[in-house]
Protein backbone atom coordinates (compact mmCIF):
# COMPACT_ATOMS: atom_id res chain seq x y z
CA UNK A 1 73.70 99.26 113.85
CA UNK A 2 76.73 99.29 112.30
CA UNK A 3 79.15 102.31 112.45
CA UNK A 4 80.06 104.14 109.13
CA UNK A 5 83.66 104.64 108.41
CA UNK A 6 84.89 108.22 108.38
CA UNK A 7 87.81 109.25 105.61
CA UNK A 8 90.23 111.89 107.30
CA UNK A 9 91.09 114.21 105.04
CA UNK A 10 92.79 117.54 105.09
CA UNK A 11 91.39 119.84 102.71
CA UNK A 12 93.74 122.62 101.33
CA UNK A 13 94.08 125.91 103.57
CA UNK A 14 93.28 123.78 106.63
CA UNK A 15 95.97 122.96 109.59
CA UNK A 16 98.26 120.79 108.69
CA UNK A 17 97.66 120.36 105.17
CA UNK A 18 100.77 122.65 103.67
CA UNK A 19 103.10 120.69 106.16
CA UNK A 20 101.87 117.21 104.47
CA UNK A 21 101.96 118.86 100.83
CA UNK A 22 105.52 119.48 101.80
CA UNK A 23 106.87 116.14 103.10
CA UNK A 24 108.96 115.30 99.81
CA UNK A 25 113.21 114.62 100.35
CA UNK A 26 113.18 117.58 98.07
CA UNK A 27 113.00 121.41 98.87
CA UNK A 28 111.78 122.11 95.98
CA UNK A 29 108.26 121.16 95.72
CA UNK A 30 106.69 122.33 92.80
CA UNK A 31 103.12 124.50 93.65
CA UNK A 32 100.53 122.35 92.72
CA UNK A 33 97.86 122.04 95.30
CA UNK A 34 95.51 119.18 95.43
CA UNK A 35 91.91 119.85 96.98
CA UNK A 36 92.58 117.24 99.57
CA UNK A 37 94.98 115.13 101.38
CA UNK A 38 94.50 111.94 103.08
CA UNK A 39 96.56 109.13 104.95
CA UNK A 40 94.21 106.21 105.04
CA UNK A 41 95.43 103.52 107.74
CA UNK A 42 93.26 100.22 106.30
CA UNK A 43 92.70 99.29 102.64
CA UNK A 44 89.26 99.67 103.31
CA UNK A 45 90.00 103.73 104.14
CA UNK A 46 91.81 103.58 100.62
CA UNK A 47 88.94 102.07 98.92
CA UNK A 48 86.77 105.18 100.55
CA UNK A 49 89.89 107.90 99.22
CA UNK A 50 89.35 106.39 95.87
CA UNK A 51 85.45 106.51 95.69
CA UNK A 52 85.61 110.33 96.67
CA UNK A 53 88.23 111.11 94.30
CA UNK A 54 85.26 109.21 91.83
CA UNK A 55 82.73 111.25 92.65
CA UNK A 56 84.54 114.11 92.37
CA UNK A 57 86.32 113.45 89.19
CA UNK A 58 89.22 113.94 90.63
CA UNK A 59 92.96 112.60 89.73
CA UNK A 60 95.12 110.56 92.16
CA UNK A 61 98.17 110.86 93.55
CA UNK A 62 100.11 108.38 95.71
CA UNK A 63 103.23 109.04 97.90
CA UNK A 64 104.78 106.47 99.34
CA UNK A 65 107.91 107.56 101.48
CA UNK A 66 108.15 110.61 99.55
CA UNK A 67 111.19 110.49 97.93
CA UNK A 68 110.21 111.34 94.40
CA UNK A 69 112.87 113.86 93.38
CA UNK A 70 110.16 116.03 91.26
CA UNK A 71 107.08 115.51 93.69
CA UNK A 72 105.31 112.99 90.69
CA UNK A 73 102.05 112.38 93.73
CA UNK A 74 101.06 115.88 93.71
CA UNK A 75 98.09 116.65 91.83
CA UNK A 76 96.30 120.07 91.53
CA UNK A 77 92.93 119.96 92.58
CA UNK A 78 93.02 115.89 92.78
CA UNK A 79 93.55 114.00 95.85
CA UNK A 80 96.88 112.92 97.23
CA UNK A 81 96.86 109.77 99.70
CA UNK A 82 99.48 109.39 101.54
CA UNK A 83 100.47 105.59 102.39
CA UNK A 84 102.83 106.58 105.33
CA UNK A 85 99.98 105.20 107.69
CA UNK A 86 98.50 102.75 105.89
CA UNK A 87 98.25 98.68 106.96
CA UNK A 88 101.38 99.54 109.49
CA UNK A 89 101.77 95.58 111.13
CA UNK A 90 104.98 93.81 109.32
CA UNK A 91 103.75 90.04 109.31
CA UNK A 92 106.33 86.83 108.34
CA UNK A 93 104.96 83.20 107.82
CA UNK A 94 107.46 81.15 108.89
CA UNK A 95 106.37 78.01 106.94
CA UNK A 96 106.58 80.22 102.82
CA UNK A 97 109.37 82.52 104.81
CA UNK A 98 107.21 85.56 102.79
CA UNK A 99 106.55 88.79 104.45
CA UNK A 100 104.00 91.25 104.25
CA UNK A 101 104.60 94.55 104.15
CA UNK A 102 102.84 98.02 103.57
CA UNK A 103 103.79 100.27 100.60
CA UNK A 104 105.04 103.22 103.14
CA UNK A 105 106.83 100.52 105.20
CA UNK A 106 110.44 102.61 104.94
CA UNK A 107 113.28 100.02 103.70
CA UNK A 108 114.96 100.87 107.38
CA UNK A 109 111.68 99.08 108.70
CA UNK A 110 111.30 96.49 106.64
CA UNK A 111 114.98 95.67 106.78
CA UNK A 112 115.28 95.71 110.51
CA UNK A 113 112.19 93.88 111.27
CA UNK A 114 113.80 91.33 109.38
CA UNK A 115 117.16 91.04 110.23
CA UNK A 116 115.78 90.55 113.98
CA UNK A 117 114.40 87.41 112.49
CA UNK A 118 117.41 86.15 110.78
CA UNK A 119 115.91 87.12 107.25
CA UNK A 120 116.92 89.52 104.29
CA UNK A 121 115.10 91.09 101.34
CA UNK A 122 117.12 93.48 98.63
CA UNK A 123 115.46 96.52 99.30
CA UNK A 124 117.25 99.95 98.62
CA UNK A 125 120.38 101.63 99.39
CA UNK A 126 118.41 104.41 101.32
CA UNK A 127 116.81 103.81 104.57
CA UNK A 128 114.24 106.71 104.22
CA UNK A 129 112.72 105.04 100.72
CA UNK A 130 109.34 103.37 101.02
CA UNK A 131 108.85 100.31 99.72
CA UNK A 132 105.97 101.05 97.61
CA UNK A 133 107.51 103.29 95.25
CA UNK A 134 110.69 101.38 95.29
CA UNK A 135 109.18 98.37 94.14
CA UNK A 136 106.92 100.03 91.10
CA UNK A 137 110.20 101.68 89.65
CA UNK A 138 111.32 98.01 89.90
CA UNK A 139 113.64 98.01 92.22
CA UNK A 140 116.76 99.48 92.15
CA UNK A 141 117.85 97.05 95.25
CA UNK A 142 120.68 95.84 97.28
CA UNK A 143 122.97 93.09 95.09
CA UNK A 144 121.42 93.78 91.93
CA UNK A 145 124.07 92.70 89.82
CA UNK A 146 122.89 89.12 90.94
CA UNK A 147 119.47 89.08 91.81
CA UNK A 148 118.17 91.69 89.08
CA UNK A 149 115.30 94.69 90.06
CA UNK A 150 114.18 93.10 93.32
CA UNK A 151 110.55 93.86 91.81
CA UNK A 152 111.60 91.13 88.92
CA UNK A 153 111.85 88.12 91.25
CA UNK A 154 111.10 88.75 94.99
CA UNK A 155 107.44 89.81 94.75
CA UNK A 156 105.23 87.26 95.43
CA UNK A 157 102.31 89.04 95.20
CA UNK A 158 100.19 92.33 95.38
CA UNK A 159 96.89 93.79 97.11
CA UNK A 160 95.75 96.20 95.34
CA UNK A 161 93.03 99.05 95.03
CA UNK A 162 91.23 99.10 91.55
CA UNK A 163 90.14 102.82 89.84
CA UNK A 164 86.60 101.05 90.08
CA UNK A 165 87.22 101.04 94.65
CA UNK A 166 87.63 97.14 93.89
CA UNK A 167 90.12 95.54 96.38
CA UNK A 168 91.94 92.47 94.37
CA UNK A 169 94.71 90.37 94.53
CA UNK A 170 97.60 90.35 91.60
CA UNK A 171 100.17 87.59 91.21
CA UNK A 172 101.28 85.42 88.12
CA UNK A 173 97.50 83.65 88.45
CA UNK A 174 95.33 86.37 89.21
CA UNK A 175 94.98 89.51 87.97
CA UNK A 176 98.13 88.92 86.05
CA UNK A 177 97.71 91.85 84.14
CA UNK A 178 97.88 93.95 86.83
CA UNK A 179 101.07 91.92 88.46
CA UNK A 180 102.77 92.37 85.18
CA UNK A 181 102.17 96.22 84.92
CA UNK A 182 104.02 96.73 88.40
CA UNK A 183 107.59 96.48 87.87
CA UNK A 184 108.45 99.47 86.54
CA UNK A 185 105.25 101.39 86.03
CA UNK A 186 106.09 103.98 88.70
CA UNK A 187 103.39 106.74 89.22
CA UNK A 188 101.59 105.89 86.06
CA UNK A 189 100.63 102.06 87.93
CA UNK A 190 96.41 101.38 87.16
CA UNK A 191 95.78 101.43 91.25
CA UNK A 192 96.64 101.98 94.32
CA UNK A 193 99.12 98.98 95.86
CA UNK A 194 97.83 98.49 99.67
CA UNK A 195 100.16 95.10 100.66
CA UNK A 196 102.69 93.54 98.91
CA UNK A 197 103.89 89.82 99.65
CA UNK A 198 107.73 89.74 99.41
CA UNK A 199 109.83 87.01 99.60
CA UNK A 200 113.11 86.14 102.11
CA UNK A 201 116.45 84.85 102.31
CA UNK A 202 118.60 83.85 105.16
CA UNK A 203 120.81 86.93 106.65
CA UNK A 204 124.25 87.20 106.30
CA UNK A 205 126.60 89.41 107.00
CA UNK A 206 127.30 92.70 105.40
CA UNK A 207 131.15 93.76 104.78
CA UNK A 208 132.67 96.75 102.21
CA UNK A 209 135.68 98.21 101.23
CA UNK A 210 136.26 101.53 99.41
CA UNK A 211 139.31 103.13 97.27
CA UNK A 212 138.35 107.35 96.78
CA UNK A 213 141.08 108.32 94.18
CA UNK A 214 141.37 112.17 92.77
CA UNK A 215 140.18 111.69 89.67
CA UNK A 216 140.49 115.32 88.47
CA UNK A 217 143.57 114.68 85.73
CA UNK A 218 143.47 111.02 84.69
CA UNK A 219 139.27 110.51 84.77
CA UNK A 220 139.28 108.63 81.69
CA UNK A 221 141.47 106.17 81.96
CA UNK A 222 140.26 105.65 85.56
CA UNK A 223 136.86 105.02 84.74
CA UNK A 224 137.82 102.90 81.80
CA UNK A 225 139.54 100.47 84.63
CA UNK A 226 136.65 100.69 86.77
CA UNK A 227 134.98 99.04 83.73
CA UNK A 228 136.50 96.48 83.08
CA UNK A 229 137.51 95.45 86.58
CA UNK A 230 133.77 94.97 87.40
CA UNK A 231 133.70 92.77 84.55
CA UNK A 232 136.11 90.29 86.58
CA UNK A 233 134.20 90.82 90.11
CA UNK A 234 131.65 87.99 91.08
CA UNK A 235 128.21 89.11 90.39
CA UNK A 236 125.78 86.95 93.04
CA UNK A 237 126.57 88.63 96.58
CA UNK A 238 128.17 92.10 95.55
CA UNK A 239 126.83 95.74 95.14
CA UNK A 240 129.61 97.61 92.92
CA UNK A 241 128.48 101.54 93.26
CA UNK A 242 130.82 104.39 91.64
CA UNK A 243 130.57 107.97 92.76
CA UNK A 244 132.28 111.19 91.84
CA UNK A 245 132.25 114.50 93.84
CA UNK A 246 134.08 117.48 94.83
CA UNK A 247 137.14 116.98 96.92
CA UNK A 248 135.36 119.86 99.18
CA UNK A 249 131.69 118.56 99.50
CA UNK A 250 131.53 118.32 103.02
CA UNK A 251 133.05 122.18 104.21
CA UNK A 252 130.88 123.34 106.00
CA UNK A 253 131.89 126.98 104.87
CA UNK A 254 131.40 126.04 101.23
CA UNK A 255 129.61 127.82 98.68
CA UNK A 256 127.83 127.21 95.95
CA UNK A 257 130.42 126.22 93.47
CA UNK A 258 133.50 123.85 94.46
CA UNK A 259 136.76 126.24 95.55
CA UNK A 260 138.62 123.18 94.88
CA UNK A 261 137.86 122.06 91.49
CA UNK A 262 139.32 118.29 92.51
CA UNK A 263 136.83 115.63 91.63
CA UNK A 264 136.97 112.35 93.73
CA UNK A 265 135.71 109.15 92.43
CA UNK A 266 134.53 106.76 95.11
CA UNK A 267 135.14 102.75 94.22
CA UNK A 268 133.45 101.17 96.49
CA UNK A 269 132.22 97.13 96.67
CA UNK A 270 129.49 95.52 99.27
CA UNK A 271 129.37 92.07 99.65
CA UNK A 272 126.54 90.07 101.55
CA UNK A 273 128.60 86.43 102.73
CA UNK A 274 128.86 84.02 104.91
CA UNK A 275 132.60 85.52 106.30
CA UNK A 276 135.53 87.66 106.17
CA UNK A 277 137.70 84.71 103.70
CA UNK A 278 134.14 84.40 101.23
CA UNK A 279 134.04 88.40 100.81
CA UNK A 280 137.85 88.50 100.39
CA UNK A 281 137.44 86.80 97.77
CA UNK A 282 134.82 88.60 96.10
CA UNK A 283 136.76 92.18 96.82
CA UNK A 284 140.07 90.28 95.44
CA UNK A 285 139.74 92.45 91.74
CA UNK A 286 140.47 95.58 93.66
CA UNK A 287 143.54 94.52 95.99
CA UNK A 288 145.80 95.66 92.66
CA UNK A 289 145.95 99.14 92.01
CA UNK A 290 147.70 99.88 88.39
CA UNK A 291 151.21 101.98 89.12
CA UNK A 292 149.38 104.81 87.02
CA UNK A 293 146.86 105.62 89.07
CA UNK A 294 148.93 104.94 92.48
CA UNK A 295 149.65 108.50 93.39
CA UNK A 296 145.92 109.56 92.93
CA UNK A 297 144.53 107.12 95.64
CA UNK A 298 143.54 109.55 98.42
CA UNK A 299 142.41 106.95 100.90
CA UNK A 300 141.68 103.07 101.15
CA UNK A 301 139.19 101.75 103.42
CA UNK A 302 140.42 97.91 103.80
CA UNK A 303 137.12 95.30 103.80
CA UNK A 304 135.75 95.12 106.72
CA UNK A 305 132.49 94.17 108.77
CA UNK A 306 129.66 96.95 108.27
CA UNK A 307 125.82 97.28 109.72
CA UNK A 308 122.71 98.66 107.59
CA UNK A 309 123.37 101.48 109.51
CA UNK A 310 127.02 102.46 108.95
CA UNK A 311 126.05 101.57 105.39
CA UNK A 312 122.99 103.67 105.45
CA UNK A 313 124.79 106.65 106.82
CA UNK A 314 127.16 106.66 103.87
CA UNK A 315 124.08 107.11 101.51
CA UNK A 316 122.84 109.83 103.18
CA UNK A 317 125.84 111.82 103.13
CA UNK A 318 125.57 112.11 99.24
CA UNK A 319 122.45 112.40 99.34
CA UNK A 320 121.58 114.80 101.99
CA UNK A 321 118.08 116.51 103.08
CA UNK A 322 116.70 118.51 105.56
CA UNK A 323 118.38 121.23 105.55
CA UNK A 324 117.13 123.63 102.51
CA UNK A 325 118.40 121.20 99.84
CA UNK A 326 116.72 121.31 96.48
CA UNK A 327 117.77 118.45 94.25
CA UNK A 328 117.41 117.90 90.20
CA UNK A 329 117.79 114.29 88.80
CA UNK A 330 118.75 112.93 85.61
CA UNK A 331 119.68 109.23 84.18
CA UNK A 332 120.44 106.88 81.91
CA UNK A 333 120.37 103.17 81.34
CA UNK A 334 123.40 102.29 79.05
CA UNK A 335 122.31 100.21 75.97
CA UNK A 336 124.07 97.13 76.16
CA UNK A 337 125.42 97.63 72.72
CA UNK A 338 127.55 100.43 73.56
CA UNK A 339 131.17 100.08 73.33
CA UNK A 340 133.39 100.96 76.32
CA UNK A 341 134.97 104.10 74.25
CA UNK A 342 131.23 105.84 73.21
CA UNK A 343 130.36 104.76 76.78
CA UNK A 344 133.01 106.81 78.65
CA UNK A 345 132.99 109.98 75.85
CA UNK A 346 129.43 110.27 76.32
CA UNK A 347 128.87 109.81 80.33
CA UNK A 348 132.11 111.60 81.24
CA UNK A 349 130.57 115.26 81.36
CA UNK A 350 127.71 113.63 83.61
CA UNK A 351 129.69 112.31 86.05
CA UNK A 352 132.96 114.85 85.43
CA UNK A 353 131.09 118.51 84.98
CA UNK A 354 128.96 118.43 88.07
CA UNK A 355 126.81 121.70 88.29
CA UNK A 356 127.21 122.33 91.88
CA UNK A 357 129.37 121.83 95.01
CA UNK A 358 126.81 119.47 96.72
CA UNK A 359 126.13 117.15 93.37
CA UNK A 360 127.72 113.69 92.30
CA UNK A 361 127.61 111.50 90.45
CA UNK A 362 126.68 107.45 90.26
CA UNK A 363 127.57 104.77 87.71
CA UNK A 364 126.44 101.08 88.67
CA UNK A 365 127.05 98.18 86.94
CA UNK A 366 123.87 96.23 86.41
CA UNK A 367 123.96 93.76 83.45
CA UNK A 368 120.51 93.20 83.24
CA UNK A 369 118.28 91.37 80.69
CA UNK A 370 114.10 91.31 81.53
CA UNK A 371 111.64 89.47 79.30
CA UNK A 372 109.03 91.61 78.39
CA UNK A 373 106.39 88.66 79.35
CA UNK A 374 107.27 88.51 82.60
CA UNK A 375 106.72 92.29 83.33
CA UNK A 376 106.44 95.72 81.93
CA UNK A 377 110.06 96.57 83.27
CA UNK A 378 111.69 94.97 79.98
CA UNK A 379 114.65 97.31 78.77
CA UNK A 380 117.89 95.45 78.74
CA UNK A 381 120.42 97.53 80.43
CA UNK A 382 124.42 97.48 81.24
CA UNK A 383 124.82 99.92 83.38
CA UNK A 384 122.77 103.10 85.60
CA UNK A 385 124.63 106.47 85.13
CA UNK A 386 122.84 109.25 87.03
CA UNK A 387 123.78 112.87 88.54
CA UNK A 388 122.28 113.72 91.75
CA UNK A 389 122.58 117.53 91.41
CA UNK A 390 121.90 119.72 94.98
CA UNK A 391 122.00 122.99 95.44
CA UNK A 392 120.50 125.05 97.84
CA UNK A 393 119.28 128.98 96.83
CA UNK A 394 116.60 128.78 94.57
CA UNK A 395 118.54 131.76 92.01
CA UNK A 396 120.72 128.58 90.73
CA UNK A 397 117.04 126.79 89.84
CA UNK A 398 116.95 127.19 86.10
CA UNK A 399 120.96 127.08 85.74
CA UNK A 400 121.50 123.50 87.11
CA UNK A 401 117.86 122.40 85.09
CA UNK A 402 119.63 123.52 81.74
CA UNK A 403 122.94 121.99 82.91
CA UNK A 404 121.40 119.05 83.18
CA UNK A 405 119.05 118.76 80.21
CA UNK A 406 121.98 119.71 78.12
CA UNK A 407 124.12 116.79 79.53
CA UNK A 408 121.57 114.36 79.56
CA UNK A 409 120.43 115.31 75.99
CA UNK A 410 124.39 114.34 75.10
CA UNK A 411 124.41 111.21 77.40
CA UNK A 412 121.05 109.81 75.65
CA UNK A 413 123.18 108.87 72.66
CA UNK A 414 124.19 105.87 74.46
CA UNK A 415 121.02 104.85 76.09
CA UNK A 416 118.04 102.55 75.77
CA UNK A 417 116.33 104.35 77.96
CA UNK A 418 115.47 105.96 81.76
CA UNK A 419 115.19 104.26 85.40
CA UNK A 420 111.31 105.13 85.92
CA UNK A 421 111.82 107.21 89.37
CA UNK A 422 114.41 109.45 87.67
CA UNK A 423 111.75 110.70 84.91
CA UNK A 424 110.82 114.22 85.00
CA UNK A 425 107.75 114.63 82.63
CA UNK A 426 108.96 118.16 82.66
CA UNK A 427 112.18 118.11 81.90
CA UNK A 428 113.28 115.74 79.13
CA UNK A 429 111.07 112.90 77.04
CA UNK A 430 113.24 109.70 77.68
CA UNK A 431 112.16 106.14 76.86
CA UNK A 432 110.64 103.95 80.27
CA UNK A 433 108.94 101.64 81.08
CA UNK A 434 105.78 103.15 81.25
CA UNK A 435 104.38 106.54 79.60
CA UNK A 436 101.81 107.11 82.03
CA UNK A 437 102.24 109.25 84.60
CA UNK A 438 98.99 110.59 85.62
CA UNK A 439 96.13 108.36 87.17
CA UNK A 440 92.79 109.45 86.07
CA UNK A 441 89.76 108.16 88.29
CA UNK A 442 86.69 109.17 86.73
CA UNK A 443 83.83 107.14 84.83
């Protein structure tokens, strides 16, 4: 007789089910309490999670790696499943060169499972993101500028887990309605991803170079060259990511607010080649500095060689967790209409005024223009402008949340619209590319 599968579930006031509620990047999880929480390890335990939530008429929440700023999987009284478990064997077929992967499969995982094969995929810039999540905000990958949302171009195909408990499989031929909803659908996607097929490139190596210049008196003008330097740097092979932050970020004795007031702005280039002469190249734009801005450059990092790693580690120290951090989030994607002059007025308090010691800010080139047949990701964009604001006493909560509604509010005069994992349902209505945030599972 055949054995009947079991769902594990942890049902709310048992042991262990706070600690799992809790495992966002954020400190600040909201308290909304789902009646149960599971981490299915097959797609055929998922299929189980969603016929329970069914008969209960319950809503669904999925977390990935968990790092949803605002904590989007939680539902109250619904069922969260966490994929952190699920489908955990990395497979390659060396004849298509596509990997499968699982949608909690960290991008540290999936990147170093391939690079011991010789093979790459533009997954994020953060090694604790899951790939699941990643790839249904679209994919704000690795050499973007190039390659577009990684979601757009180097999915080959999904497994996924209908509302109905139905396990299909989406790609441009089948299911094709639910292939195009992916990209950029975020937590309001009609199902529950189990594998995804992604595709592979030959590795190369991995080199950067950086220029942090104290922005605090000539911010304008500097960010104004920024813009149209990138204009003149290669696009295929190069990750161009701007950050500002207080000259005092890291002191270990710091307070809330900055004691120095000095705001850095980080220019910093990747490059993915072949060798040291094909990335100098590539990082030429930046070997002149204009006289005005000279005696502002607080430190060059020449190009040179990097791992995932080193290149990992400089993430995370922006973004840092783990230690009591609570973070708010906030962005724009610039409407390629915009002028340079409306686009610098209107970002500059975003990126300039940052609400806390521990916040920056990003700006990213991107350049980016989707068809809206080939997926539901379809705003054309020039740019990503964000603030990462962190704080870390809970009496600042509702300061930094107006600081950044009020500055977001003034920056969406020059937007088309939001980057799906930075919408906050709860904080300011924003254009995406989807509207749906909840997933209802119910007859």
């Amino acid at each position: 007789m055949a054995t009947r599968l079991q769902l594990d579930t942890l049902a709310r006031g048992t042991k262990g089910y706070e600690e799992l509620r809790r495992r966002f990047f954020n400190e600040r999880v909201p308290d909304i309490y789902p009646a149960e929480i599971t981490s299915p390890k097959t797609t055929a335990e998922v299929v189980m999670a969603v016929k329970r939530a069914r008969e209960h008429g319950w809503k669904i929440g999925i977390r990935s790696g968990g790092h949803s700023f605002f904590c989007n999987a939680l539902k109250e009284g619904g069922l969260l499943v966490d994929t952190r478990n699920l489908n955990k064997t990395i497979t390659f077929d060396d004849a298509t060169k596509i990997a499968v992967v699982s949608p909690g499969h960290t991008v540290e995982a999936v990147t170093m499972y391939l690079q011991s094969i010789g093979r790459f995929f533009p997954a994020g810039h953060s090694r604790t993101v899951a790939i699941g999540g990643f790839l249904l905000a679209g994919g704000q990958g690795c050499f973007q500028r190039g390659w577009g949302y990684t979601a757009d171009s180097w999915v080959e195909q999904l497994e996924v887990v209908t509302s109905d408990g139905e396990v299909v499989i989406a790609n441009k031929k089948q299911n094709a309605d639910l292939f195009w909803a992916a990209p950029g659908s975020g937590p309001g996607y009609f199902g529950i991803v189990t594998r995804i097929w992604i595709k592979t490139i030959p590795q190369r190596q991995l080199f950067d170079t950086t220029i942090i210049v104290d922005s605090t008196d000539i911010f304008k003008p500097l960010l104004r060259w920024v813009i149209e330097t990138s204009r003149k740097v290669p696009k295929y092979g190069v990750d161009l990511f701007y950050c500002t932050f207080f000259a005092d970020k890291d002191d270990p004795n710091g307070g809330h607010e900055s004691a120095s007031k000095r705001v850095f702005f980080a220019i910093n280039e990747t490059i993915f080649a072949d060798s040291m002469e094909e990335a100098t190249v590539l990082g030429s734009p930046w070997s002149v500095i204009p006289d005005e801005f000279k005696s502002c450059v607080v430190t060059t990092v020449p190009l040179v060689g990097r791992t995932w790693e080193e290149l990992w580690d400089l993430q995370e120290s922006f973004q840092p967790h783990g230690n009591g951090e609570r973070w708010n989030v906030d962005s724009i994607l610039v409407d390629p209409k915009i002028s340079d002059d409306d686009l610098i007025d209107a970002v500059t308090p975003a990126l300039y005024d940052l609400p806390s010691r521990l916040s920056s800010g990003t700006f990213c080139p991107i350049d980016y223009y989707p068809n809206e047949t080939d997926q539901s990701l379809s705003l054309p964009q020039k740019a990503y402008v964000s603030t990462m604001c962190c704080w870390k006493d809970p009496k600042h909560d509702s300061t930094v949340d107006e600081w950044l509604l009020h500055t977001y509010t003034e920056a969406d005069k020059v937007s088309c619209g939001i980057y799906v994992a930075d919408l906050n349902v709860e904080h300011r209505k924003a254009k995406a590319s989807f509207d749906v945030i909840n997933v209802y599972i119910s007859e």
